[in-house]
Protein backbone atom coordinates (compact mmCIF):
# COMPACT_ATOMS: atom_id res chain seq x y z
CA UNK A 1 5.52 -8.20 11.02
CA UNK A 2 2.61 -9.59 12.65
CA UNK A 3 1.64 -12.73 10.62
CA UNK A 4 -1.81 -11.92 11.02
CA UNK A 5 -1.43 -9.35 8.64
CA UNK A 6 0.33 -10.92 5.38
CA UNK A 7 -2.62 -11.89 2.91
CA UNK A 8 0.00 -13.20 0.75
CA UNK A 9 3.44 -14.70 1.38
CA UNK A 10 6.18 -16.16 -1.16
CA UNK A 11 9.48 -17.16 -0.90
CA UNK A 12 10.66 -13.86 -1.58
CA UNK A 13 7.79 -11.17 -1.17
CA UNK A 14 5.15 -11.14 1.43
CA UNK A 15 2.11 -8.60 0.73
CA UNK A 16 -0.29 -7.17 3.70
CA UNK A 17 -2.83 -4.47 3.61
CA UNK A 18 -1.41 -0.51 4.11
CA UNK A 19 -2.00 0.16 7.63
CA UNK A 20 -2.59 4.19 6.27
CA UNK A 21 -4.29 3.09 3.33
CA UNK A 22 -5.09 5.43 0.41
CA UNK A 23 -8.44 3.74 -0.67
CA UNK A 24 -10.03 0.45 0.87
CA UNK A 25 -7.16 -2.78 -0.12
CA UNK A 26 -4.11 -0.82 -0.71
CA UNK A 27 -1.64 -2.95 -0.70
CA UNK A 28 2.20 -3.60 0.01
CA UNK A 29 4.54 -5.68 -1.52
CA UNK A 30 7.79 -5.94 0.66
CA UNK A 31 10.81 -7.96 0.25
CA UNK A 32 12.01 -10.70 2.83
CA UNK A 33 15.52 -9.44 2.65
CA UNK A 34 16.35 -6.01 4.14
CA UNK A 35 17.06 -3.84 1.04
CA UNK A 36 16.22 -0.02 1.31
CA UNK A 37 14.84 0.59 -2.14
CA UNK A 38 13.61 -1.08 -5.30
CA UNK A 39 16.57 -0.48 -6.65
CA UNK A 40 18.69 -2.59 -4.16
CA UNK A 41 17.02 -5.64 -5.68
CA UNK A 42 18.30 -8.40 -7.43
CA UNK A 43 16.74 -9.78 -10.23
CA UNK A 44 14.57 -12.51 -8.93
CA UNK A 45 13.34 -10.39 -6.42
CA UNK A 46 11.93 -8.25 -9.23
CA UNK A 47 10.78 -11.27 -10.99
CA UNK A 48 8.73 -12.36 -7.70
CA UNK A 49 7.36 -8.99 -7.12
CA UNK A 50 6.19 -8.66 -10.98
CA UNK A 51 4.54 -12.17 -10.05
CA UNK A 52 3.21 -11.10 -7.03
CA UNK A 53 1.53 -7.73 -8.18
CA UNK A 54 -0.20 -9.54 -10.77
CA UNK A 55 -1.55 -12.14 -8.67
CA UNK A 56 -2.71 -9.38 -6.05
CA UNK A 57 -4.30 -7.39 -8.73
CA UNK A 58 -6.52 -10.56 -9.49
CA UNK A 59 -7.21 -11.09 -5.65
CA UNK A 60 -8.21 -6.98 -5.39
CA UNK A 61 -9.86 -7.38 -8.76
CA UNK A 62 -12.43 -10.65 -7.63
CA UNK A 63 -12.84 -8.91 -4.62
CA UNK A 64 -14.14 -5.55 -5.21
CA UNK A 65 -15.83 -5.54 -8.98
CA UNK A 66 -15.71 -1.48 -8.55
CA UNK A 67 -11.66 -1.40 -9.08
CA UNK A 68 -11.53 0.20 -12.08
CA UNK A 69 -7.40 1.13 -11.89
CA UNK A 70 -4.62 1.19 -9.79
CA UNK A 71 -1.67 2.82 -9.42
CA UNK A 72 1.69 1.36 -8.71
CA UNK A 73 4.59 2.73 -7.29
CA UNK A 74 7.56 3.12 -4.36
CA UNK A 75 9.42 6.28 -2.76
CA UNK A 76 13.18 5.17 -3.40
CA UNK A 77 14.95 7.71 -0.75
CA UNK A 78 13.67 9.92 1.77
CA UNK A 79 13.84 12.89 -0.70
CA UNK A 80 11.06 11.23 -2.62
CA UNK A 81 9.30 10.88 0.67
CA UNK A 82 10.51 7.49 1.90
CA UNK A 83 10.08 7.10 5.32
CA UNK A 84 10.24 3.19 6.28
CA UNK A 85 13.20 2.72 4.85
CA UNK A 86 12.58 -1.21 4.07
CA UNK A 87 11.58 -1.60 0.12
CA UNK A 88 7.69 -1.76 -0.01
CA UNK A 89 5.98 -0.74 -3.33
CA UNK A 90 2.56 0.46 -3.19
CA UNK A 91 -0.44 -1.17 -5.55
CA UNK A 92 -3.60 0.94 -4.96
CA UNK A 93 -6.96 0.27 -6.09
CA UNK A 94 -8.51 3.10 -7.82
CA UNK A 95 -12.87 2.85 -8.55
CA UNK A 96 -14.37 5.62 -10.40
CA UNK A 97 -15.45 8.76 -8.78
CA UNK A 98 -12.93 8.22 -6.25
CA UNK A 99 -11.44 11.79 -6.95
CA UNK A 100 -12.88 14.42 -8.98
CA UNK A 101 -9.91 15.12 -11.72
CA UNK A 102 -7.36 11.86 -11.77
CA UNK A 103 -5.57 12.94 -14.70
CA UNK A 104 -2.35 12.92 -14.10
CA UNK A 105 -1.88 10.28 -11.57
CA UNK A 106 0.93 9.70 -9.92
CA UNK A 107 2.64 13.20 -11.17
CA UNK A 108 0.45 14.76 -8.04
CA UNK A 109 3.19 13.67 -5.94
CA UNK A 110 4.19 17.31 -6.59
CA UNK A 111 0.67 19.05 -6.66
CA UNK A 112 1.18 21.72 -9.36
CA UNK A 113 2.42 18.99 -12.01
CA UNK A 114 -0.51 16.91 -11.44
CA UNK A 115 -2.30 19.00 -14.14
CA UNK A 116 -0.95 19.68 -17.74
């Protein structure tokens, strides 16, 4: 990882900005150890990356005042469409307006169940 990128680094998680980013400071939170999914961690790794998407939420939050949401989450396997397969979970700023009908969230990782 290029250090220029990390725009936050702890012991245990280091977070840098999505290089495909869903909206404008999508962010990843990736463990310093090699595990392939959230569920390989141990539990201070969890504990650090609950600290560290909290603290990233406040750094998103003072930066853009339109961030209105987010949505959190991880592809654990390549079925689920996990294709670096390093653990990185996703926090995504969402503003309002930016799509039409967000009901439903993170269910439209299968299109038709978005909607119910």
């Amino acid at each position: 990882m290029e250090p220029d990128r990390i725009v936050d680094k702890h012991e245990l998680f280091y977070a840098i900005r999505d290089g495909y980013p869903v909206t404008r400071l999508h962010t990843l939170l990736i463990p310093t150890r090699h595990v392939e999914t959230y569920f390989d961690l141990d539990e201070k790794e969890i504990e650090a990356l609950d600290t560290m998407l909290k603290s990233q939420r406040q750094k998103i939050l003072a930066e853009d005042q339109e961030v209105s949401g987010f949505n959190v989450g991880y592809n654990a396997g390549r079925t689920a469409g996990q294709t670096v397969m390093h653990c990185h979970i996703h926090l995504i700023p969402r503003r309002h307006g930016d799509m039409e009908h967000p009901e439903g969230g993170v269910r439209g990782v299968i299109p038709e169940k978005q909607k119910y």
